[in-house]
PDB file of N, CA and C in Angstrom:
ATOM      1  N   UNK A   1       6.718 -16.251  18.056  1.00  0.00           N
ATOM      2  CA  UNK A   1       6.397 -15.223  17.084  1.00  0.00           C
ATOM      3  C   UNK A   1       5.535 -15.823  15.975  1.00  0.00           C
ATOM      4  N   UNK A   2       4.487 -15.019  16.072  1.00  0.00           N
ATOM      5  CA  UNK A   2       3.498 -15.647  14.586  1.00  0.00           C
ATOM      6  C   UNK A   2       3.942 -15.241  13.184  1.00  0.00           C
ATOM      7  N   UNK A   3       4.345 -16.615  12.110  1.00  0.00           N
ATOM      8  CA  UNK A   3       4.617 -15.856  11.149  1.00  0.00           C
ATOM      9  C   UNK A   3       3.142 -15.795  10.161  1.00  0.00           C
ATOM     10  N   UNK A   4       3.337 -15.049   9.516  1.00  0.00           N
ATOM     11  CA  UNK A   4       1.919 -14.102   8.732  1.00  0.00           C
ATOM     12  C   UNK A   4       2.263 -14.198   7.247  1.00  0.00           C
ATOM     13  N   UNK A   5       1.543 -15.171   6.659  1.00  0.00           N
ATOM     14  CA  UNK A   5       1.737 -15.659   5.604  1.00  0.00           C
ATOM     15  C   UNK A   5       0.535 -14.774   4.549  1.00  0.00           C
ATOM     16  N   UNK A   6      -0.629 -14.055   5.322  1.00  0.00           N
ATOM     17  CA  UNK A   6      -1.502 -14.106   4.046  1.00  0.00           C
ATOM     18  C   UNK A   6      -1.892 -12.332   4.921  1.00  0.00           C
ATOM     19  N   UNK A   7      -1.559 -11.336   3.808  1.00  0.00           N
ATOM     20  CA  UNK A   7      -1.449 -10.085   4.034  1.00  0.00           C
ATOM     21  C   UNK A   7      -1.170  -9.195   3.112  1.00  0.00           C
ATOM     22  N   UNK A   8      -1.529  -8.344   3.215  1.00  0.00           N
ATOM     23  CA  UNK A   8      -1.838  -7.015   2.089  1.00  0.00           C
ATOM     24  C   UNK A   8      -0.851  -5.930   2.413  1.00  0.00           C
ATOM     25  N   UNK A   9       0.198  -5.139   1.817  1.00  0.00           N
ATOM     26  CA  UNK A   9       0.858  -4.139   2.170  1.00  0.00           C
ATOM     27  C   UNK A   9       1.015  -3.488   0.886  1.00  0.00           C
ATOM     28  N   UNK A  10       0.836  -1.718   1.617  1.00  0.00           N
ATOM     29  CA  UNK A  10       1.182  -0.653   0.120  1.00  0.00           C
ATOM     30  C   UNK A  10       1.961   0.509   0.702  1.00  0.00           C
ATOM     31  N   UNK A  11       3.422  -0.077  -0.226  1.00  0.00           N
ATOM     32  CA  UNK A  11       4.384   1.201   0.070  1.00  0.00           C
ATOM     33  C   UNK A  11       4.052   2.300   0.127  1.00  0.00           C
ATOM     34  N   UNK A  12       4.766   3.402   0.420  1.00  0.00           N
ATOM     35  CA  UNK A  12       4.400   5.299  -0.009  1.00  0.00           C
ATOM     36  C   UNK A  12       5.184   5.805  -0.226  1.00  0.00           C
ATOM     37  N   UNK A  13       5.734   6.199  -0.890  1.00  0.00           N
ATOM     38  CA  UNK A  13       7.117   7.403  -1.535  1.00  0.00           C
ATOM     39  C   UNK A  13       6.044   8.357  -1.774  1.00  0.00           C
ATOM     40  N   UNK A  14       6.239   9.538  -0.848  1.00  0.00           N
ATOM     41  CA  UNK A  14       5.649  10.415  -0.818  1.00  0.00           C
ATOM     42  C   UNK A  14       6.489  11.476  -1.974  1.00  0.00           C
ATOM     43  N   UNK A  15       6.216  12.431  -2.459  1.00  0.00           N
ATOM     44  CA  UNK A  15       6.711  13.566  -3.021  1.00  0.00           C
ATOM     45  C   UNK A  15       6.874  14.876  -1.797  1.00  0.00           C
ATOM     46  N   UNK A  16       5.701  14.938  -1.202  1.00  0.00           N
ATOM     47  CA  UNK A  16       5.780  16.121  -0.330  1.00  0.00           C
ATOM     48  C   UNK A  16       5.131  15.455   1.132  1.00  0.00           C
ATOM     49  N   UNK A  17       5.655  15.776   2.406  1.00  0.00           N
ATOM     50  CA  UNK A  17       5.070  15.410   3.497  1.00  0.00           C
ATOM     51  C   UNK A  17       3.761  16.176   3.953  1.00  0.00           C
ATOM     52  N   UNK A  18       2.753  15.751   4.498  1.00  0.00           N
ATOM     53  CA  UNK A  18       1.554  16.763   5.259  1.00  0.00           C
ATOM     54  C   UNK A  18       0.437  15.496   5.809  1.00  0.00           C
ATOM     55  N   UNK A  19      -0.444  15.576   5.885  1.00  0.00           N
ATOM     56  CA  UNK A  19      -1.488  14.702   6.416  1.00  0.00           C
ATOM     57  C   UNK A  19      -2.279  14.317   5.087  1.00  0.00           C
ATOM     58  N   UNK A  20      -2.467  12.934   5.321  1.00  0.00           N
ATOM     59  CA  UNK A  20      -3.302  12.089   4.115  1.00  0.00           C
ATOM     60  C   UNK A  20      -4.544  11.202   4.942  1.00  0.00           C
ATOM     61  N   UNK A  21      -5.358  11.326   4.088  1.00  0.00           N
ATOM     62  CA  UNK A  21      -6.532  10.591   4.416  1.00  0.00           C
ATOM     63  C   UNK A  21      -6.015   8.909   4.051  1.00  0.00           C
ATOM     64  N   UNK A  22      -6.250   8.254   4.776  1.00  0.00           N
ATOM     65  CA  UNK A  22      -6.142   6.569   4.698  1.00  0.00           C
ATOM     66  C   UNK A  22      -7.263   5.977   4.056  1.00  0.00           C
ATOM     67  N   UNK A  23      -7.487   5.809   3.149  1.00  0.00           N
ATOM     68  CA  UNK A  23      -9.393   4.940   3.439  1.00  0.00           C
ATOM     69  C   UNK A  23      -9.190   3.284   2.434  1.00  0.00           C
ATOM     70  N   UNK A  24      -9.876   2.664   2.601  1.00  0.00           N
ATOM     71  CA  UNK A  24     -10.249   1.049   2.488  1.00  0.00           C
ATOM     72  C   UNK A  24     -11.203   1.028   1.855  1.00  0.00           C
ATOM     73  N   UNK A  25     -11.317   0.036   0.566  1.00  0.00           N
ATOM     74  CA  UNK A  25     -12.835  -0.593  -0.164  1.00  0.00           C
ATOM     75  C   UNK A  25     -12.751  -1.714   0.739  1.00  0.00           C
ATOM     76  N   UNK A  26     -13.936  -2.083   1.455  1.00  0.00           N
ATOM     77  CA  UNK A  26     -14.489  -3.028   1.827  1.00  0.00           C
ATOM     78  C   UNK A  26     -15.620  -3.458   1.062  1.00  0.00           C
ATOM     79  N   UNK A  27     -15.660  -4.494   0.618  1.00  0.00           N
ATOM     80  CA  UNK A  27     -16.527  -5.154  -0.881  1.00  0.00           C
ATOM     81  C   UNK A  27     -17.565  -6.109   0.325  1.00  0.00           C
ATOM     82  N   UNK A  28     -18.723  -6.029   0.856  1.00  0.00           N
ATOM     83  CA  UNK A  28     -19.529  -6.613   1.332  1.00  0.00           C
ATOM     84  C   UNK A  28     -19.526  -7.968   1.007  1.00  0.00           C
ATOM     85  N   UNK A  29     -18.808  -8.322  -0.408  1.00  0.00           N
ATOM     86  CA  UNK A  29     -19.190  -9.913  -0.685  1.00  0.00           C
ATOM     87  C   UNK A  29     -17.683 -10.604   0.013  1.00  0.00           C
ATOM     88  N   UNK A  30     -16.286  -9.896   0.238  1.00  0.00           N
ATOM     89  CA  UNK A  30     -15.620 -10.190   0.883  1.00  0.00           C
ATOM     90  C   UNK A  30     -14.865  -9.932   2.293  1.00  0.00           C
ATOM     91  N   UNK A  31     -15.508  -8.896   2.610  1.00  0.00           N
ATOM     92  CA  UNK A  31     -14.985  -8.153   4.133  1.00  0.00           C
ATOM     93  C   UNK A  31     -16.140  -8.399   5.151  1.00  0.00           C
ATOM     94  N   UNK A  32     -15.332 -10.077   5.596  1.00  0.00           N
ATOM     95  CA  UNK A  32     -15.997 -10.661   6.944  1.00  0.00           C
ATOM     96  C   UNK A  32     -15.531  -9.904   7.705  1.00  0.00           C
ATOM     97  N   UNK A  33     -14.673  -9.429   8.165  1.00  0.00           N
ATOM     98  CA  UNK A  33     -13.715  -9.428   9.480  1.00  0.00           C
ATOM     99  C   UNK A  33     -14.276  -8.392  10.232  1.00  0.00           C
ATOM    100  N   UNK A  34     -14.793  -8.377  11.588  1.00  0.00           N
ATOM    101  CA  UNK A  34     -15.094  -7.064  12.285  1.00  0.00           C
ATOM    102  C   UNK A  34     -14.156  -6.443  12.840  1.00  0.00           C
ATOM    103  N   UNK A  35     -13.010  -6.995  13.285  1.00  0.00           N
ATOM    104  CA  UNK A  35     -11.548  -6.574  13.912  1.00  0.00           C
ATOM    105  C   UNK A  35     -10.620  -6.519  12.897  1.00  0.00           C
ATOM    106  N   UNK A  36     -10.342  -5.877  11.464  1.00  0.00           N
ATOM    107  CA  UNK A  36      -9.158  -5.928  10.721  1.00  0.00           C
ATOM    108  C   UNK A  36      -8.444  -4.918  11.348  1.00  0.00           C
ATOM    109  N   UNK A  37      -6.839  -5.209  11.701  1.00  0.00           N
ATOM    110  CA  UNK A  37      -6.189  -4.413  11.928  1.00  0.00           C
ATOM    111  C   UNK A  37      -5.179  -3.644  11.100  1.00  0.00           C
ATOM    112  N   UNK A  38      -5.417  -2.652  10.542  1.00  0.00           N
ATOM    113  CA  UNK A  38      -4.197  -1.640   9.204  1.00  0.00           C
ATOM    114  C   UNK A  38      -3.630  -1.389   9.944  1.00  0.00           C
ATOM    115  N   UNK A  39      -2.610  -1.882  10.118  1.00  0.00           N
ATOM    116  CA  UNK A  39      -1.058  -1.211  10.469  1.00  0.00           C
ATOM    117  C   UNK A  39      -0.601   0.231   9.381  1.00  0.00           C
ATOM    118  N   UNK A  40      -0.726   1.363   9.906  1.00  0.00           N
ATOM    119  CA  UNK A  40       0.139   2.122   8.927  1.00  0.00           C
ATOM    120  C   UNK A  40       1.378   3.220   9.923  1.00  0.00           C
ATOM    121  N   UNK A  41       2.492   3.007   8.895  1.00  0.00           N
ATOM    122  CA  UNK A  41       3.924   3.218   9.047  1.00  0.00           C
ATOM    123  C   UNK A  41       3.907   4.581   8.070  1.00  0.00           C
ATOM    124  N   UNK A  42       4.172   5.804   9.412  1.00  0.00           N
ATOM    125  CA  UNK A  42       4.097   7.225   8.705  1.00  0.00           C
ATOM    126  C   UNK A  42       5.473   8.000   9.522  1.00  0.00           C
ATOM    127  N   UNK A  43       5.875   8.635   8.718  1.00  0.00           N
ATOM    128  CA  UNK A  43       6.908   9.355   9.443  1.00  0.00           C
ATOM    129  C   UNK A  43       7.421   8.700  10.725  1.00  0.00           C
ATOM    130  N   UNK A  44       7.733   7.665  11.073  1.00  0.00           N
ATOM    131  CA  UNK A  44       8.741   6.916  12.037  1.00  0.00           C
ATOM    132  C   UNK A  44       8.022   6.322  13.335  1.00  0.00           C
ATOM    133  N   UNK A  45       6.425   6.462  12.706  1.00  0.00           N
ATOM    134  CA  UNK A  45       5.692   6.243  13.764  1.00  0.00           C
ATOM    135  C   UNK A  45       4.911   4.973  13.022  1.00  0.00           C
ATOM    136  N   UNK A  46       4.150   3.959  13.812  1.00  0.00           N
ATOM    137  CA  UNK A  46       3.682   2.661  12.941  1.00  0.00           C
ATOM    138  C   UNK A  46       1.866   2.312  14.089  1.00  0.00           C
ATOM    139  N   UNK A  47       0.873   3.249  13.725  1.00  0.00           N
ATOM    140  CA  UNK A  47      -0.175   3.289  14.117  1.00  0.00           C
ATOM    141  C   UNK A  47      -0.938   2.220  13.814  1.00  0.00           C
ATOM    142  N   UNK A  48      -1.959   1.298  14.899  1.00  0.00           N
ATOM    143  CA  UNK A  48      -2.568   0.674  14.295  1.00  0.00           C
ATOM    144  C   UNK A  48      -4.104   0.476  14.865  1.00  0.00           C
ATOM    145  N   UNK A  49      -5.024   0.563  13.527  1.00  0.00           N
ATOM    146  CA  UNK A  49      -6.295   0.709  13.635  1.00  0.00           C
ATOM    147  C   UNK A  49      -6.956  -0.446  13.155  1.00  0.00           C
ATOM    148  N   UNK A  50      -8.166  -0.852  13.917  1.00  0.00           N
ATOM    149  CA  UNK A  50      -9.387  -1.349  13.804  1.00  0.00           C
ATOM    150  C   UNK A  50     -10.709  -0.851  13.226  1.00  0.00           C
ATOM    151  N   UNK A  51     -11.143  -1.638  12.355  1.00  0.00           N
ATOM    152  CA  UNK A  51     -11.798  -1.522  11.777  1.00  0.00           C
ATOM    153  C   UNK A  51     -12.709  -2.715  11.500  1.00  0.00           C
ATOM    154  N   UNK A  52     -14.059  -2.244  11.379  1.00  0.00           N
ATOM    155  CA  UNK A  52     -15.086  -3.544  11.290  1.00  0.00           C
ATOM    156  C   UNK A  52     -15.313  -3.587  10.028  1.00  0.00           C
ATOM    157  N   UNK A  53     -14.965  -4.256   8.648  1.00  0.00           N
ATOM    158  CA  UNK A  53     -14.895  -4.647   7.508  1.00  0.00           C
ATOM    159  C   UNK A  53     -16.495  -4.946   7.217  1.00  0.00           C
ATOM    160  N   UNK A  54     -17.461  -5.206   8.037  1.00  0.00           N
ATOM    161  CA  UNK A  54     -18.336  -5.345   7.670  1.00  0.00           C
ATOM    162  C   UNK A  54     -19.630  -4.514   7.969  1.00  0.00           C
ATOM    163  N   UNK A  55     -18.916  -3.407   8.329  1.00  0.00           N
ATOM    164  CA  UNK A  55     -20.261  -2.403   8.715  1.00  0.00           C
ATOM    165  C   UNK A  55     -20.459  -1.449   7.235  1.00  0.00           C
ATOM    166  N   UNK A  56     -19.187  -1.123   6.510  1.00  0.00           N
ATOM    167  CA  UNK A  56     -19.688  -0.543   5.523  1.00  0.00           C
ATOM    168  C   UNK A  56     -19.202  -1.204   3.822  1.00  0.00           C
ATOM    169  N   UNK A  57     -20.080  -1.080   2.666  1.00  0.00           N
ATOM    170  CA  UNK A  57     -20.026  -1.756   1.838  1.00  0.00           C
ATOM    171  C   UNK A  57     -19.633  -0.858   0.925  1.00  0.00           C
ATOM    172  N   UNK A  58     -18.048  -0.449   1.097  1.00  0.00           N
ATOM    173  CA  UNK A  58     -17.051   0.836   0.273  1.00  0.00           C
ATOM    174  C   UNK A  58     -16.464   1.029   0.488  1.00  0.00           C
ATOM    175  N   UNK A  59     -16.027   2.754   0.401  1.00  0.00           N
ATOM    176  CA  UNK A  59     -14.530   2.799   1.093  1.00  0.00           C
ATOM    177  C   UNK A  59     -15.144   3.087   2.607  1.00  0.00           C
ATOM    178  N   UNK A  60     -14.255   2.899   3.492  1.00  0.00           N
ATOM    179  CA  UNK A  60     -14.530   3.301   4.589  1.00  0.00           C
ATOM    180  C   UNK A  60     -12.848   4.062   5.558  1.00  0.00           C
ATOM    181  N   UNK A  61     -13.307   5.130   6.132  1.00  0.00           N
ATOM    182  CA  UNK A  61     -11.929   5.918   6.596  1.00  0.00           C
ATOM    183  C   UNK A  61     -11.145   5.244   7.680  1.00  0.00           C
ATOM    184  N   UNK A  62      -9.865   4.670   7.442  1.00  0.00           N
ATOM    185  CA  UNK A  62      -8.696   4.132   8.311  1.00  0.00           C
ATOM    186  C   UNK A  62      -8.511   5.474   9.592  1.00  0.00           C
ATOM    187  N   UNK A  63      -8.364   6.627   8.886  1.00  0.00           N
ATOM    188  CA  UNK A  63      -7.340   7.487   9.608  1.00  0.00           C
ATOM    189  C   UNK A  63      -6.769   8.652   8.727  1.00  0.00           C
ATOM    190  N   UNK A  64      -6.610  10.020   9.531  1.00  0.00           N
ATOM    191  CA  UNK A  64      -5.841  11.057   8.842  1.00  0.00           C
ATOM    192  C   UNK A  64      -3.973  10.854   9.578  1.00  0.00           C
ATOM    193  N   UNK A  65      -3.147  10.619   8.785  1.00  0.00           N
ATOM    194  CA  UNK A  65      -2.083  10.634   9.106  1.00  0.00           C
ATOM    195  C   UNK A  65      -1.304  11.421   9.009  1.00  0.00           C
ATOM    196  N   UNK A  66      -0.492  11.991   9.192  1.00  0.00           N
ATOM    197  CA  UNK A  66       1.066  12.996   9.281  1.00  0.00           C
ATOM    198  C   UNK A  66       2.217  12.088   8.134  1.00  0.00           C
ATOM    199  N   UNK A  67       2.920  12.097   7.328  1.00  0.00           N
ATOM    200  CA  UNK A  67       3.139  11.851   6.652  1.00  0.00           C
ATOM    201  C   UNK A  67       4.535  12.392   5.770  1.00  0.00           C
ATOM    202  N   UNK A  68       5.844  11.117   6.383  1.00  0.00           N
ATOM    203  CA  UNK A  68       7.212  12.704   5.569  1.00  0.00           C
ATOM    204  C   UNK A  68       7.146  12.120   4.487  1.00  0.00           C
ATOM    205  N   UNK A  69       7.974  12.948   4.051  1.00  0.00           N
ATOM    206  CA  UNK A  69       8.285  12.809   2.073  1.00  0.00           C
ATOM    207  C   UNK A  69       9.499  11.947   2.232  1.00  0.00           C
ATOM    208  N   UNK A  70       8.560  11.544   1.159  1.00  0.00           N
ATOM    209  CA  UNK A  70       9.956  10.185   1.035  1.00  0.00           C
ATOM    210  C   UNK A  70       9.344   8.730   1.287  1.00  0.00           C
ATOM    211  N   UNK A  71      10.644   7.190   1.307  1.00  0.00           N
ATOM    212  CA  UNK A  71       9.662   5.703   1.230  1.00  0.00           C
ATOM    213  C   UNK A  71       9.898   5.531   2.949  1.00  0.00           C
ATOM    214  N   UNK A  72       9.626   4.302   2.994  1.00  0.00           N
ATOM    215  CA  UNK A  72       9.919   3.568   4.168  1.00  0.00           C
ATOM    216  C   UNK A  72       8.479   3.583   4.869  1.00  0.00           C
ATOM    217  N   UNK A  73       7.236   4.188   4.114  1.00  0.00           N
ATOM    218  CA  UNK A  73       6.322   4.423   4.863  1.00  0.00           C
ATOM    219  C   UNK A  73       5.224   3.367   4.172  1.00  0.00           C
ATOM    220  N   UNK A  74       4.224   2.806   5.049  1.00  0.00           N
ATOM    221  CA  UNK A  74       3.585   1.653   4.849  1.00  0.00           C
ATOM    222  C   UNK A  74       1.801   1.326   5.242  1.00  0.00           C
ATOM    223  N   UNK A  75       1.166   1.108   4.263  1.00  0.00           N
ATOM    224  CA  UNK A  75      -0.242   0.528   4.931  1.00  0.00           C
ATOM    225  C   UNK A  75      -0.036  -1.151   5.022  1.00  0.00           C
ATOM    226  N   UNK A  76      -0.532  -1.530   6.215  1.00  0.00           N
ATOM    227  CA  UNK A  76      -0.503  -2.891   5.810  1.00  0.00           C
ATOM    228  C   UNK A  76      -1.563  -3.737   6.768  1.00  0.00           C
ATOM    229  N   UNK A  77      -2.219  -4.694   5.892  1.00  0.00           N
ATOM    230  CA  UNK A  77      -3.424  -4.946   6.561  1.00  0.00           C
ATOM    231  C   UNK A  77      -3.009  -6.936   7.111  1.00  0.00           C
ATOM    232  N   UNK A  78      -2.926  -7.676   7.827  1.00  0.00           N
ATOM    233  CA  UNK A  78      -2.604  -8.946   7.972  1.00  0.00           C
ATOM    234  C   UNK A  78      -4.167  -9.499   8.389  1.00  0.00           C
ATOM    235  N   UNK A  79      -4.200 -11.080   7.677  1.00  0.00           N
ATOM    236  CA  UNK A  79      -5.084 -11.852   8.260  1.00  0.00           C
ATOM    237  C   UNK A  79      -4.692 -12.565   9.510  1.00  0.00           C
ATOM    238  N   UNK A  80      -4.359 -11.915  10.940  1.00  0.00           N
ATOM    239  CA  UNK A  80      -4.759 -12.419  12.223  1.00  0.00           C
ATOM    240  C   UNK A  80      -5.135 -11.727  13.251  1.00  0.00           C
ATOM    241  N   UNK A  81      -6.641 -11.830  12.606  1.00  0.00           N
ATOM    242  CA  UNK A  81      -7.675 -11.323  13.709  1.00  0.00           C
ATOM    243  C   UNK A  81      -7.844 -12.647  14.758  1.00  0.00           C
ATOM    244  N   UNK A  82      -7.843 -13.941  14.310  1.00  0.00           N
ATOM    245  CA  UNK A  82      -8.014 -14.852  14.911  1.00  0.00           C
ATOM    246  C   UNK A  82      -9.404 -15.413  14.992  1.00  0.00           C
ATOM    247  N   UNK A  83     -10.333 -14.530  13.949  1.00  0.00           N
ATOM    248  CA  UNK A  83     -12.195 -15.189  13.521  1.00  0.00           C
ATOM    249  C   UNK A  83     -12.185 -15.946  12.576  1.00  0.00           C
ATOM    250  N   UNK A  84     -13.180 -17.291  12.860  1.00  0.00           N
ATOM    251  CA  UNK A  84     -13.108 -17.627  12.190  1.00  0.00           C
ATOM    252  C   UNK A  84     -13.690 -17.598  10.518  1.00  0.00           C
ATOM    253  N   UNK A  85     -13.139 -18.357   9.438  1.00  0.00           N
ATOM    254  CA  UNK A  85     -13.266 -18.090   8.126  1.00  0.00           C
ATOM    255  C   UNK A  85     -12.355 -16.973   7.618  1.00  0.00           C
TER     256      UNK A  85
END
């Protein structure tokens, strides 16, 4: 099992459940990665998307998700793509 020392995660305590737009700043001076994978954890389900960090220099859209009210729900982005730098 790989442990994952260097990674980004943002809780959600929702107020009301429905579908939310996901989206990412990718800052051109730091988003090498063409394979980042966001893990996001929505209503009991834990989807995960790819994304090329370096095609756009902003936000760029993860995903529309489904979404209950309430915590336990999660974006989370890890450094192992396995490229190097």
């Amino acid at each position: 099992d790989t442990q994952v020392y260097n990674y980004g995660i943002w809780n959600l305590d929702l107020e009301q459940a429905g579908t939310y737009r996901i989206e990412a700043y990718t800052d051109a001076m730091w988003a090498e990665s063409q394979q980042a994978r966001y893990q996001v954890r929505h209503d009991g389900i834990t989807d995960t998307v790819a994304i090329d960090q370096t095609a756009v220099d902003g936000w760029v859209v993860v995903g529309e998700f489904d979404f209950a009210a309430g915590g336990g729900q999660w974006v989370r982005l890890e450094d192992l793509t396995g490229e190097p730098g």
